[in-house]
N, C-alpha and C. Protein backbone atom coordinates (compact mmCIF):
# COMPACT_ATOMS: atom_id res chain seq x y z
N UNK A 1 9.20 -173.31 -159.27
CA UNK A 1 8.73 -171.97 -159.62
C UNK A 1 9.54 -171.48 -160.82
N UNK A 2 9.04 -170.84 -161.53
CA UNK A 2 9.66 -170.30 -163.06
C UNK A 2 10.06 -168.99 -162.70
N UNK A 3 10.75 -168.87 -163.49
CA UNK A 3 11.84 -167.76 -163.35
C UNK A 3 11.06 -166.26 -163.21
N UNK A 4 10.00 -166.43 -164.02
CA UNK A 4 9.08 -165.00 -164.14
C UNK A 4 8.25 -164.91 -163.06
N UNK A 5 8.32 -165.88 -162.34
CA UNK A 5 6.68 -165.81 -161.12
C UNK A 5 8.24 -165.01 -159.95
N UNK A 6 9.43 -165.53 -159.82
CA UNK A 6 10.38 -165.46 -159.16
C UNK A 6 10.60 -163.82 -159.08
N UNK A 7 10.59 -163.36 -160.27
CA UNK A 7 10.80 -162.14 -160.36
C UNK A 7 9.82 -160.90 -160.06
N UNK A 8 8.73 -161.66 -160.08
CA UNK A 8 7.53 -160.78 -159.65
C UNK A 8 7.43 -160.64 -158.56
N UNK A 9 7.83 -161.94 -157.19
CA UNK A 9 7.97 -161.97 -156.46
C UNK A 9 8.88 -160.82 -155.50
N UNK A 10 10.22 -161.03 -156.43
CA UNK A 10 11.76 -159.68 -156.31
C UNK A 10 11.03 -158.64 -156.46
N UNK A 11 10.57 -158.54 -157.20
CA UNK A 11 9.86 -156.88 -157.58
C UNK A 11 9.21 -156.53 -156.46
N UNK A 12 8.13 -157.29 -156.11
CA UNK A 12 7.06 -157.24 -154.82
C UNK A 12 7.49 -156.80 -154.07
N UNK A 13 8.82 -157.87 -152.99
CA UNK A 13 9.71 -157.29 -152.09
C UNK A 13 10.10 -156.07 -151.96
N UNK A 14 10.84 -155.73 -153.49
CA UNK A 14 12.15 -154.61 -153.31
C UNK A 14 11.04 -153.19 -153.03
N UNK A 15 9.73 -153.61 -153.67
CA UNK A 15 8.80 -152.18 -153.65
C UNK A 15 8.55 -152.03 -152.11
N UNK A 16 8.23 -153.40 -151.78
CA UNK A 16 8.08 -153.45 -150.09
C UNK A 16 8.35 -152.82 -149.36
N UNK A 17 10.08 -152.78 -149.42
CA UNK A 17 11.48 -152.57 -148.50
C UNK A 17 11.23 -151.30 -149.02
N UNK A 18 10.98 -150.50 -150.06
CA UNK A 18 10.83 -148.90 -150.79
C UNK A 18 11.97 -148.53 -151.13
N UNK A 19 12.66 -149.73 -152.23
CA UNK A 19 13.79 -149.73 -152.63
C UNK A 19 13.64 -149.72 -153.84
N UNK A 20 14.82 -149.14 -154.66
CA UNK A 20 14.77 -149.19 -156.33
C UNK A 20 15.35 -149.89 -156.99
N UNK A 21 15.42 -150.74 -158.13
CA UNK A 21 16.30 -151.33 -158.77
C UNK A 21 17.87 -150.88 -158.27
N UNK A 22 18.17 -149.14 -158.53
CA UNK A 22 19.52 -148.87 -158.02
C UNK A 22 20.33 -149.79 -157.21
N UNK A 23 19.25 -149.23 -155.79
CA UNK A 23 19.72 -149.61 -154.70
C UNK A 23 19.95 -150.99 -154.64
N UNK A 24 18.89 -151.75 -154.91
CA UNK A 24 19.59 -153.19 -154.91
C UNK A 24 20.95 -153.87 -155.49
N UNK A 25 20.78 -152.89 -156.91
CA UNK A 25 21.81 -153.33 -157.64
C UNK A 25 23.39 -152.98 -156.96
N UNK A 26 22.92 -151.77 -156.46
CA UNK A 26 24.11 -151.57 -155.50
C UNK A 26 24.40 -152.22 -154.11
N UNK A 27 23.71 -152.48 -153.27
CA UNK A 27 23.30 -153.72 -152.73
C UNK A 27 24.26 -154.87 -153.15
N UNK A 28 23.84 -155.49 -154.05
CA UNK A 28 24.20 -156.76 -154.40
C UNK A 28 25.60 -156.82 -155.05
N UNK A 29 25.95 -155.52 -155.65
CA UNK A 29 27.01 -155.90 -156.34
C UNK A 29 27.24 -155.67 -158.07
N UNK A 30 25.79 -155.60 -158.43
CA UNK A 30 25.70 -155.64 -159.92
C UNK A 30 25.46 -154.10 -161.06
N UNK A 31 24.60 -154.19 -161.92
CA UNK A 31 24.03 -153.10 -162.49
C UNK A 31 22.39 -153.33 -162.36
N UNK A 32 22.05 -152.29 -162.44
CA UNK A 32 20.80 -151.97 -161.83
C UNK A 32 19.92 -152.60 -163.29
N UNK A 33 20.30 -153.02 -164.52
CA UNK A 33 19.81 -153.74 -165.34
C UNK A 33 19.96 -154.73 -165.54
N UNK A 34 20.43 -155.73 -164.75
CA UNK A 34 20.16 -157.18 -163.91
C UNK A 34 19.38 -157.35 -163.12
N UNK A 35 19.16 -156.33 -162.31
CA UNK A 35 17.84 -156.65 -161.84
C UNK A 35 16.66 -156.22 -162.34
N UNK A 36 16.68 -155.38 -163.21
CA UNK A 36 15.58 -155.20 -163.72
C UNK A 36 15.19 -156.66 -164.69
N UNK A 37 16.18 -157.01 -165.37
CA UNK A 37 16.32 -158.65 -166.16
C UNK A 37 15.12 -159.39 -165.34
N UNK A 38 15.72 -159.64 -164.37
CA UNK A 38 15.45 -160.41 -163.29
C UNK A 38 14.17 -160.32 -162.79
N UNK A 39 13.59 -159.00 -162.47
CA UNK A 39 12.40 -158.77 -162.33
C UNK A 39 11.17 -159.29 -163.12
N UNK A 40 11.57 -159.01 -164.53
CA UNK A 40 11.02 -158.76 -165.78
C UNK A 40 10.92 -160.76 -166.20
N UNK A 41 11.56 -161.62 -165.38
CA UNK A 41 11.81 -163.01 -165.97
C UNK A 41 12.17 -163.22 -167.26
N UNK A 42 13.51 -162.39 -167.45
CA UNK A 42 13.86 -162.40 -168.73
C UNK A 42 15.64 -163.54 -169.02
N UNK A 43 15.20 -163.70 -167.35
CA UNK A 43 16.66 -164.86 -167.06
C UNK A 43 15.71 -166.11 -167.63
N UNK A 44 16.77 -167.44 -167.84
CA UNK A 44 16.32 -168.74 -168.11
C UNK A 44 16.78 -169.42 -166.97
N UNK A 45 17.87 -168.75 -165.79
CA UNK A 45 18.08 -169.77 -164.62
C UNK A 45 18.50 -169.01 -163.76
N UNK A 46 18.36 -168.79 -162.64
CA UNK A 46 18.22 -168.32 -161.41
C UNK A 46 19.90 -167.84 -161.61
N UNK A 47 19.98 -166.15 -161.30
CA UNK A 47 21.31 -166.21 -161.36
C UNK A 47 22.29 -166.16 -160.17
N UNK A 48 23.38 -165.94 -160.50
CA UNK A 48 24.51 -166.49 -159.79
C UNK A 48 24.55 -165.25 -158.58
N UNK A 49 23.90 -163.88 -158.45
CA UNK A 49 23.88 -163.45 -157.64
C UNK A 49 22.42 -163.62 -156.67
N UNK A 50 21.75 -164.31 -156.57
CA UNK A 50 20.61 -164.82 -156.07
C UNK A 50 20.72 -164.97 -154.97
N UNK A 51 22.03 -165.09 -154.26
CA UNK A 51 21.89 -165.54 -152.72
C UNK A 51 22.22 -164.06 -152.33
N UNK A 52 22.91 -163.28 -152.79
CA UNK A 52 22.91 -161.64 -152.46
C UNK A 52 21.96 -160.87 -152.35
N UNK A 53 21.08 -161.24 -153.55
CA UNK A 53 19.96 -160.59 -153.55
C UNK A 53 19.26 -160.84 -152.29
N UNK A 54 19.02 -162.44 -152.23
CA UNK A 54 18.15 -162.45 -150.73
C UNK A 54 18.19 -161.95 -149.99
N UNK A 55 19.76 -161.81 -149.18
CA UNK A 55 20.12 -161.55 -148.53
C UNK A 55 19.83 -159.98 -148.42
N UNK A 56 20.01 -159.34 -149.83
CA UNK A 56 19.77 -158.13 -149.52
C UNK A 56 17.93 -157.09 -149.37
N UNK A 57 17.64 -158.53 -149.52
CA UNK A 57 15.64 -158.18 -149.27
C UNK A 57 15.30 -158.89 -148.23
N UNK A 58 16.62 -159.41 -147.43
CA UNK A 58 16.03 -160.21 -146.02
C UNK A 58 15.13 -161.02 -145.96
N UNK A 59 14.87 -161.95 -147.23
CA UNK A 59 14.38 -162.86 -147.26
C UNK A 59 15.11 -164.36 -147.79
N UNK A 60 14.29 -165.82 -147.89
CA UNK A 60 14.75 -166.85 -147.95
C UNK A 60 14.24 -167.26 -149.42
N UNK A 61 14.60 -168.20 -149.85
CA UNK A 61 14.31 -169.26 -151.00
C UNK A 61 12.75 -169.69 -150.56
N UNK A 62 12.39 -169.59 -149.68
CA UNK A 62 11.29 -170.30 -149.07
C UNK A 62 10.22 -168.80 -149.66
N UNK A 63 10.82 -167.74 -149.48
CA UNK A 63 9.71 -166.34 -149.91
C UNK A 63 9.11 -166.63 -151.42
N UNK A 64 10.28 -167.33 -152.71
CA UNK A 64 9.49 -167.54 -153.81
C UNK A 64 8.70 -169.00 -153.78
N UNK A 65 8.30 -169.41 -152.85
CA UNK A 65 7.99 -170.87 -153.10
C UNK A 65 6.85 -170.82 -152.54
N UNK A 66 6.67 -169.69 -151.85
CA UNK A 66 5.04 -169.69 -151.03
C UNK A 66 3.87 -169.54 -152.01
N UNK A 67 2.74 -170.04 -151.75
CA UNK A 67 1.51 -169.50 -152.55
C UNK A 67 1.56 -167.90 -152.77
N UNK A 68 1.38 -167.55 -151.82
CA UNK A 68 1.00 -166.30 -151.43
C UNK A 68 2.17 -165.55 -151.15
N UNK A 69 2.15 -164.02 -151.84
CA UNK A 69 3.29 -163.42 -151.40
C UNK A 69 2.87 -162.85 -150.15
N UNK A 70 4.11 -163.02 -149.09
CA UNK A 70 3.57 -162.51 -147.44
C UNK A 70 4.95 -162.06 -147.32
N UNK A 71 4.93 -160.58 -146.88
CA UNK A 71 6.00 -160.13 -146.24
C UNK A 71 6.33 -160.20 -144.84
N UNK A 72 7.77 -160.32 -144.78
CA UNK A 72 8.23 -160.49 -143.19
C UNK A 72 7.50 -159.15 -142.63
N UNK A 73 6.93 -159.35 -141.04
CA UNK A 73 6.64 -158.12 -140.19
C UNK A 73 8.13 -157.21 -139.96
């Protein structure tokens, strides 16, 4: 999966959860314009806070790899 389908995916989620860039960014650790980066597929490689992020949208590696975006119940 490419970095931009990845991020559309992040975006999907975080709107999901009815969360804002902020919050995640605070969340995770970062500035809230990393994840917007990120969203936007403006990274070239999955970054180094990626397992935070998951963690902080309660989802897996397995959420960007699906056809279909499906949120956890």
């Amino acid at each position: 999966m490419n970095m931009k389908e990845m991020g559309k995916r992040a975006r999907h989620r975080r709107r999901s959860l009815g969360l804002t860039c902020r919050d995640v960014g605070k969340m995770v650790g970062i500035a809230t314009g990393n994840i917007s980066k990120f969203e936007m597929g403006r990274l070239k490689k999955a970054p180094t806070y990626l397992h935070k992020l998951l963690k902080a949208m309660d989802v897996t590696m397995d959420y960007f790899q699906m056809e279909e975006i499906m949120d956890k119940p």
